[in-house]
PDB file of N, CA and C in Angstrom:
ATOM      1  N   UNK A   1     106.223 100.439  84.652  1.00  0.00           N
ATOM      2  CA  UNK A   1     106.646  99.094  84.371  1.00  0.00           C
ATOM      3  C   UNK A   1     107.633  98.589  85.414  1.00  0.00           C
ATOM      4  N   UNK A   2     108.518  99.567  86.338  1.00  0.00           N
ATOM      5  CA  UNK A   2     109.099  99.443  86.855  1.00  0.00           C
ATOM      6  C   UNK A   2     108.493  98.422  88.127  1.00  0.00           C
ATOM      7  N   UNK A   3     107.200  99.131  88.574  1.00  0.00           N
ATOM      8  CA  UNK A   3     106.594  98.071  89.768  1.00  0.00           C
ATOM      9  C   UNK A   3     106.527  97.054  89.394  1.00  0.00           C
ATOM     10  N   UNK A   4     105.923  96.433  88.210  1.00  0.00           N
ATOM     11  CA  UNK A   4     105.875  95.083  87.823  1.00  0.00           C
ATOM     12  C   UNK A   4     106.792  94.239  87.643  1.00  0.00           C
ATOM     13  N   UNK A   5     108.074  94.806  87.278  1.00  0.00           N
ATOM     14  CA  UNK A   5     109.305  93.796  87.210  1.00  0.00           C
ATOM     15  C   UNK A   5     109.669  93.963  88.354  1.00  0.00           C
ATOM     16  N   UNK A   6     109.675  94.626  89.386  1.00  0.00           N
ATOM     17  CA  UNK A   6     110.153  94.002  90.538  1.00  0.00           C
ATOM     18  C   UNK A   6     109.453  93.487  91.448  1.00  0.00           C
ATOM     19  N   UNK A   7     108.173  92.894  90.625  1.00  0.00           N
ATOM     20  CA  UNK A   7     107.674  91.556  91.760  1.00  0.00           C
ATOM     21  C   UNK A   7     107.447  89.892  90.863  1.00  0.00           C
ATOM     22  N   UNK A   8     108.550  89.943  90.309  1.00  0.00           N
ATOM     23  CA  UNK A   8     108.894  88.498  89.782  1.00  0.00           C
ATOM     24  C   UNK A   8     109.856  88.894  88.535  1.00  0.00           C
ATOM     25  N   UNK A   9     110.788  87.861  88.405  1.00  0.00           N
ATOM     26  CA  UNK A   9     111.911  87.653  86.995  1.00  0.00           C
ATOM     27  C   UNK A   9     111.450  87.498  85.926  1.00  0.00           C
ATOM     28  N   UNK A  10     110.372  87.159  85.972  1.00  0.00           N
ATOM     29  CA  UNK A  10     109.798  86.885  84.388  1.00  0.00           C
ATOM     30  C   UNK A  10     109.468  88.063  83.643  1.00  0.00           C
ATOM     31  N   UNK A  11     110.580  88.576  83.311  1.00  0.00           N
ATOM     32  CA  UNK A  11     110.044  89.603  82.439  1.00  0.00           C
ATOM     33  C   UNK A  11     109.261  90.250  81.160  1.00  0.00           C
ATOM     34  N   UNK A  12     108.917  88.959  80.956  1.00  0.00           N
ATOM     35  CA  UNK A  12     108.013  88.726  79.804  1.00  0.00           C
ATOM     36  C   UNK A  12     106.840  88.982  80.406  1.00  0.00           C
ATOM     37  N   UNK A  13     106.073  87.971  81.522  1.00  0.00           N
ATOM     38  CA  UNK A  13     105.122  88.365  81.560  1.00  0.00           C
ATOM     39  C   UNK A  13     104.846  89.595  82.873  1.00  0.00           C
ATOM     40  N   UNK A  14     105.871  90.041  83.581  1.00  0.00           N
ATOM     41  CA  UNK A  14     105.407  91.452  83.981  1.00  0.00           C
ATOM     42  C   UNK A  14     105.511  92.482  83.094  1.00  0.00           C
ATOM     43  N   UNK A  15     105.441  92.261  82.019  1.00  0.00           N
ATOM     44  CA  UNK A  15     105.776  93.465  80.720  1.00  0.00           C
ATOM     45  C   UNK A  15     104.541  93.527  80.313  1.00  0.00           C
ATOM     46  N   UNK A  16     104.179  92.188  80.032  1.00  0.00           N
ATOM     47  CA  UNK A  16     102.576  92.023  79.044  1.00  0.00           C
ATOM     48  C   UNK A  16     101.398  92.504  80.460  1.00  0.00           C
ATOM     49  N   UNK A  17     101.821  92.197  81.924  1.00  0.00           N
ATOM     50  CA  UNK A  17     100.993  92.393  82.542  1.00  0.00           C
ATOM     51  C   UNK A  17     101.082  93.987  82.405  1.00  0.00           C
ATOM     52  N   UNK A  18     101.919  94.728  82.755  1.00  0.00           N
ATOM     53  CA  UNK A  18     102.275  96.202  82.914  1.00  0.00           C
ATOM     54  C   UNK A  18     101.384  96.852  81.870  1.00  0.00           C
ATOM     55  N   UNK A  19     101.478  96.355  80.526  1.00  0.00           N
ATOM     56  CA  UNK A  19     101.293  96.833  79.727  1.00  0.00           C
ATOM     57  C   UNK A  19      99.512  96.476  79.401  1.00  0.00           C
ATOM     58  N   UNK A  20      98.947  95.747  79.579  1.00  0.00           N
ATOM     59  CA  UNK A  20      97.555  95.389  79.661  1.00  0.00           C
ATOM     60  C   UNK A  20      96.996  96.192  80.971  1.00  0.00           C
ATOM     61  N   UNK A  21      97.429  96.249  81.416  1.00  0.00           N
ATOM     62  CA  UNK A  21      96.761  97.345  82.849  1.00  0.00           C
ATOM     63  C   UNK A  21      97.239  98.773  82.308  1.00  0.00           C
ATOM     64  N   UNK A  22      97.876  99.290  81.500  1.00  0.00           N
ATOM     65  CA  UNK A  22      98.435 100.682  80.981  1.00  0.00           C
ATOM     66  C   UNK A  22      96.886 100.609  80.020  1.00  0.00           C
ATOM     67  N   UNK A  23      96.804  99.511  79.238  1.00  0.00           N
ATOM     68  CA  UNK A  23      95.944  99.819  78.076  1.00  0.00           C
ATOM     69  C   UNK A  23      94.769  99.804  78.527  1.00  0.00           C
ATOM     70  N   UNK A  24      94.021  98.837  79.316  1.00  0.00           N
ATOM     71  CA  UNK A  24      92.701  99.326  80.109  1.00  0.00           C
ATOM     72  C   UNK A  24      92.569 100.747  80.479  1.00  0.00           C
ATOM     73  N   UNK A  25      93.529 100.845  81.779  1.00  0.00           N
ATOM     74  CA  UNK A  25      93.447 102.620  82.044  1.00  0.00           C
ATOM     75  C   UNK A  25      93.076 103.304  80.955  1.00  0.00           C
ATOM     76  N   UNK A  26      93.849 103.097  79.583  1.00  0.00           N
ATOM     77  CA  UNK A  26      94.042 104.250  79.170  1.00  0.00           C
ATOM     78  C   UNK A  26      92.638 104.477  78.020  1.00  0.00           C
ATOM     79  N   UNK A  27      91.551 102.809  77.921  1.00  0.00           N
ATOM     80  CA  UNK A  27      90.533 102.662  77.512  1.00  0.00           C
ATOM     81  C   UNK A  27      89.481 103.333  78.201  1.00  0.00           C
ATOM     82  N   UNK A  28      89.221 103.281  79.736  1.00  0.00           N
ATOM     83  CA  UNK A  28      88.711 104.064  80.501  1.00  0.00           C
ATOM     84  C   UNK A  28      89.017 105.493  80.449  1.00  0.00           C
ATOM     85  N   UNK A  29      89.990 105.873  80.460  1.00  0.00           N
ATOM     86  CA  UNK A  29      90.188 107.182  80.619  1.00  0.00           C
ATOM     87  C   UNK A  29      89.895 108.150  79.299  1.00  0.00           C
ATOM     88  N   UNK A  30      90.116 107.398  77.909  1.00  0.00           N
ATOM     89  CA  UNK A  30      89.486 107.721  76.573  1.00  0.00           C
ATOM     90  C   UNK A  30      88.266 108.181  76.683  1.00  0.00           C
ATOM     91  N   UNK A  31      87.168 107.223  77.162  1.00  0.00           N
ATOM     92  CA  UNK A  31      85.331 107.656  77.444  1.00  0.00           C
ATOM     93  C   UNK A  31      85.308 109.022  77.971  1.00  0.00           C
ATOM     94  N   UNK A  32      86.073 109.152  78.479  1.00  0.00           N
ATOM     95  CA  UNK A  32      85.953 110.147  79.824  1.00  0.00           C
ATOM     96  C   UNK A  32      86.302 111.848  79.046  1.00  0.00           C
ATOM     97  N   UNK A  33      87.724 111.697  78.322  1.00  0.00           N
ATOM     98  CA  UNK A  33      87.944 113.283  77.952  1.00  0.00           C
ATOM     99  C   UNK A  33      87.354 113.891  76.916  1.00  0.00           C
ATOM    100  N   UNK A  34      87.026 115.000  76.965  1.00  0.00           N
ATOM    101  CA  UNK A  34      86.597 115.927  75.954  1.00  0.00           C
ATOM    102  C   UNK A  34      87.877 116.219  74.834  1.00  0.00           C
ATOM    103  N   UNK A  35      89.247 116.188  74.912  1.00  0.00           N
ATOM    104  CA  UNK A  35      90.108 116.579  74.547  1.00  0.00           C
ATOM    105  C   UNK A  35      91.600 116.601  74.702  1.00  0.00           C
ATOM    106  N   UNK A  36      92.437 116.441  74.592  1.00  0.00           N
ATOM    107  CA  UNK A  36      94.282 116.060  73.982  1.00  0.00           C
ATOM    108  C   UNK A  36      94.503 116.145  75.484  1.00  0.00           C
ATOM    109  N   UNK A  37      94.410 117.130  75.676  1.00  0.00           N
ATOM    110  CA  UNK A  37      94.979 118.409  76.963  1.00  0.00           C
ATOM    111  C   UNK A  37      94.362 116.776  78.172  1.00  0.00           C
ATOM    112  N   UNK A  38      93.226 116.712  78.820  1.00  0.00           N
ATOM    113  CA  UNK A  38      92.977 116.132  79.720  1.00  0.00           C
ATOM    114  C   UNK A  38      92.933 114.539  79.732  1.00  0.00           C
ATOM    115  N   UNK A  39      93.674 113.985  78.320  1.00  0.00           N
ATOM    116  CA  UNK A  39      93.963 112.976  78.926  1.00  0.00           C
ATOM    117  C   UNK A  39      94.713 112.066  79.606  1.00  0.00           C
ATOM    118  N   UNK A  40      95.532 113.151  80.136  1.00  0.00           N
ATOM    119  CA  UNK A  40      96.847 112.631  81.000  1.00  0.00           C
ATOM    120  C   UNK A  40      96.513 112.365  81.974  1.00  0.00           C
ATOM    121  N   UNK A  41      95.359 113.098  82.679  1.00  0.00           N
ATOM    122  CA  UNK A  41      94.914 113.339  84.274  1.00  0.00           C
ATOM    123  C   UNK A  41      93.885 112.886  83.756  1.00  0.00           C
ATOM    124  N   UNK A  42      93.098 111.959  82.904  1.00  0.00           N
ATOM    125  CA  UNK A  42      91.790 110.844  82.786  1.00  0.00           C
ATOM    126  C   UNK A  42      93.329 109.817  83.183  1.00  0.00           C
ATOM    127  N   UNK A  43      93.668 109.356  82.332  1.00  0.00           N
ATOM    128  CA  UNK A  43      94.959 108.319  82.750  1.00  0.00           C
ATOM    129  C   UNK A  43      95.127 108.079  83.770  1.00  0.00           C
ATOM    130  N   UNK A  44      95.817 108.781  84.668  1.00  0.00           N
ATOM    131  CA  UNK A  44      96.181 108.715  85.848  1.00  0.00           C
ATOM    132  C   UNK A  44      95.259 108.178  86.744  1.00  0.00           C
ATOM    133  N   UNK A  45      94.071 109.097  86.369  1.00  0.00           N
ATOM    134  CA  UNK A  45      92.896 108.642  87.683  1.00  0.00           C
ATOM    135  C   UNK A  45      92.626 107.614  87.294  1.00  0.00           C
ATOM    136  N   UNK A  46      92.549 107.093  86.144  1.00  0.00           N
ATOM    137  CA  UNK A  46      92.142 105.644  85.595  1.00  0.00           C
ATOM    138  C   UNK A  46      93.363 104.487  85.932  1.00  0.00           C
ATOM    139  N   UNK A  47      94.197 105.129  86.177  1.00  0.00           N
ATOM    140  CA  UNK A  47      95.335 104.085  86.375  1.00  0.00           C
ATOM    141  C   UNK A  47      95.107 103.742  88.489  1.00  0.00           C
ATOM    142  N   UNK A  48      94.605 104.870  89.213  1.00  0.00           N
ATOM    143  CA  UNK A  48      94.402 104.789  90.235  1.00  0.00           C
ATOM    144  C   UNK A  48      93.087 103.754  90.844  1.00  0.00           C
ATOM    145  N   UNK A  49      92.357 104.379  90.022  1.00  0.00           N
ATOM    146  CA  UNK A  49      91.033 103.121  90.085  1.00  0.00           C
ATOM    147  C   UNK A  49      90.529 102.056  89.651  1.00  0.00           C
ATOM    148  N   UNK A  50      91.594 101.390  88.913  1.00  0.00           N
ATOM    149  CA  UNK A  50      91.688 100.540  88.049  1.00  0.00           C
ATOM    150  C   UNK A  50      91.165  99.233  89.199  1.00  0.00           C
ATOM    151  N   UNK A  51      90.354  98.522  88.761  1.00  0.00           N
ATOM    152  CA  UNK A  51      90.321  97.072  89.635  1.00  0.00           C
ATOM    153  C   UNK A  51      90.252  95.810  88.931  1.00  0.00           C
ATOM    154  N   UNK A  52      90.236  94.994  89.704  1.00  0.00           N
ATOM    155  CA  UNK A  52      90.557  93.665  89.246  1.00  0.00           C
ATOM    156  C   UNK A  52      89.512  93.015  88.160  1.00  0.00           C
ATOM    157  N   UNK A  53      88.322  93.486  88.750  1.00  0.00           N
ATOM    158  CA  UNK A  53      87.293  93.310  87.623  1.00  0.00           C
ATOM    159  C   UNK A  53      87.495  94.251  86.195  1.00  0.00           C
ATOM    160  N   UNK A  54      87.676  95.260  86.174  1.00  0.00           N
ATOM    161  CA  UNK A  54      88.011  96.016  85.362  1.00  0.00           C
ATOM    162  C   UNK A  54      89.217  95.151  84.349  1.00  0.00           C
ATOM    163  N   UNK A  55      89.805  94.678  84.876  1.00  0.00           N
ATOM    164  CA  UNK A  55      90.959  93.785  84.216  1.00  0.00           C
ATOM    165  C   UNK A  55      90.561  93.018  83.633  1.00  0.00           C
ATOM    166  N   UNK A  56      89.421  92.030  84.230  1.00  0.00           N
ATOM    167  CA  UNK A  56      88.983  90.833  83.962  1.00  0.00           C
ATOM    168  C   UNK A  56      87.926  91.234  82.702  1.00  0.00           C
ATOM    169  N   UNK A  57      87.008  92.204  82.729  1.00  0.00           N
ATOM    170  CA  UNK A  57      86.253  92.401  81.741  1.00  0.00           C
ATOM    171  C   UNK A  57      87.309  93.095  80.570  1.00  0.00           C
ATOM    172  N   UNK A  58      87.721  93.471  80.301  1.00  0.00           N
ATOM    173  CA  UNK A  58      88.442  93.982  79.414  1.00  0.00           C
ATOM    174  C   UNK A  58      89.562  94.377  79.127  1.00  0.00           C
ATOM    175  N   UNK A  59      90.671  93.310  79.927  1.00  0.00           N
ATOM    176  CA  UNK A  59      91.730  92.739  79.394  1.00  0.00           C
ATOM    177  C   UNK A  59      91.979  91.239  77.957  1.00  0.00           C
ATOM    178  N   UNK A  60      92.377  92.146  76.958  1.00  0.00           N
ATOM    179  CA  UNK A  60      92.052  90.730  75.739  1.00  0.00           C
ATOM    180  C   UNK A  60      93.434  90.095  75.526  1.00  0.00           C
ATOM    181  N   UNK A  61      93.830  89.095  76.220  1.00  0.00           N
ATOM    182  CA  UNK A  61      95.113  88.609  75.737  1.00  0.00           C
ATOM    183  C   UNK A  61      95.065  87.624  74.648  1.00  0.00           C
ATOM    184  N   UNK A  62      96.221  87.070  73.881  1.00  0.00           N
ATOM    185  CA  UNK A  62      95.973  86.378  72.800  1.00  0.00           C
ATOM    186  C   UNK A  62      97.564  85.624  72.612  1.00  0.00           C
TER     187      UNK A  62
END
């Protein structure tokens, strides 16, 4: 969260952004593990390959 607040003051919405790109990753990276243990390192890699489309399809704000 830290990267996101330091590229603008609005901390509202680099929070909701931070946090909608945490929850995609962590939707992608869900499909992916067999189990508890590996989904830290599905995460991660999902947080690495994350793209803009990926955002766009299945980021749900409200």
């Amino acid at each position: 969260m830290s990267a996101f607040a330091a590229i603008d003051e609005d901390r509202l919405a680099t929070t909701v952004a931070a946090v909608t790109v945490y929850k995609v990753a962590a939707e992608k990276a869900a499909q992916q593990v067999t189990g508890p243990g590996s989904f830290a390192l599905a995460f991660l890699d999902a947080l690495a390959a994350l793209t803009e489309q990926d955002l766009l399809e299945r980021a749900a704000l409200s």
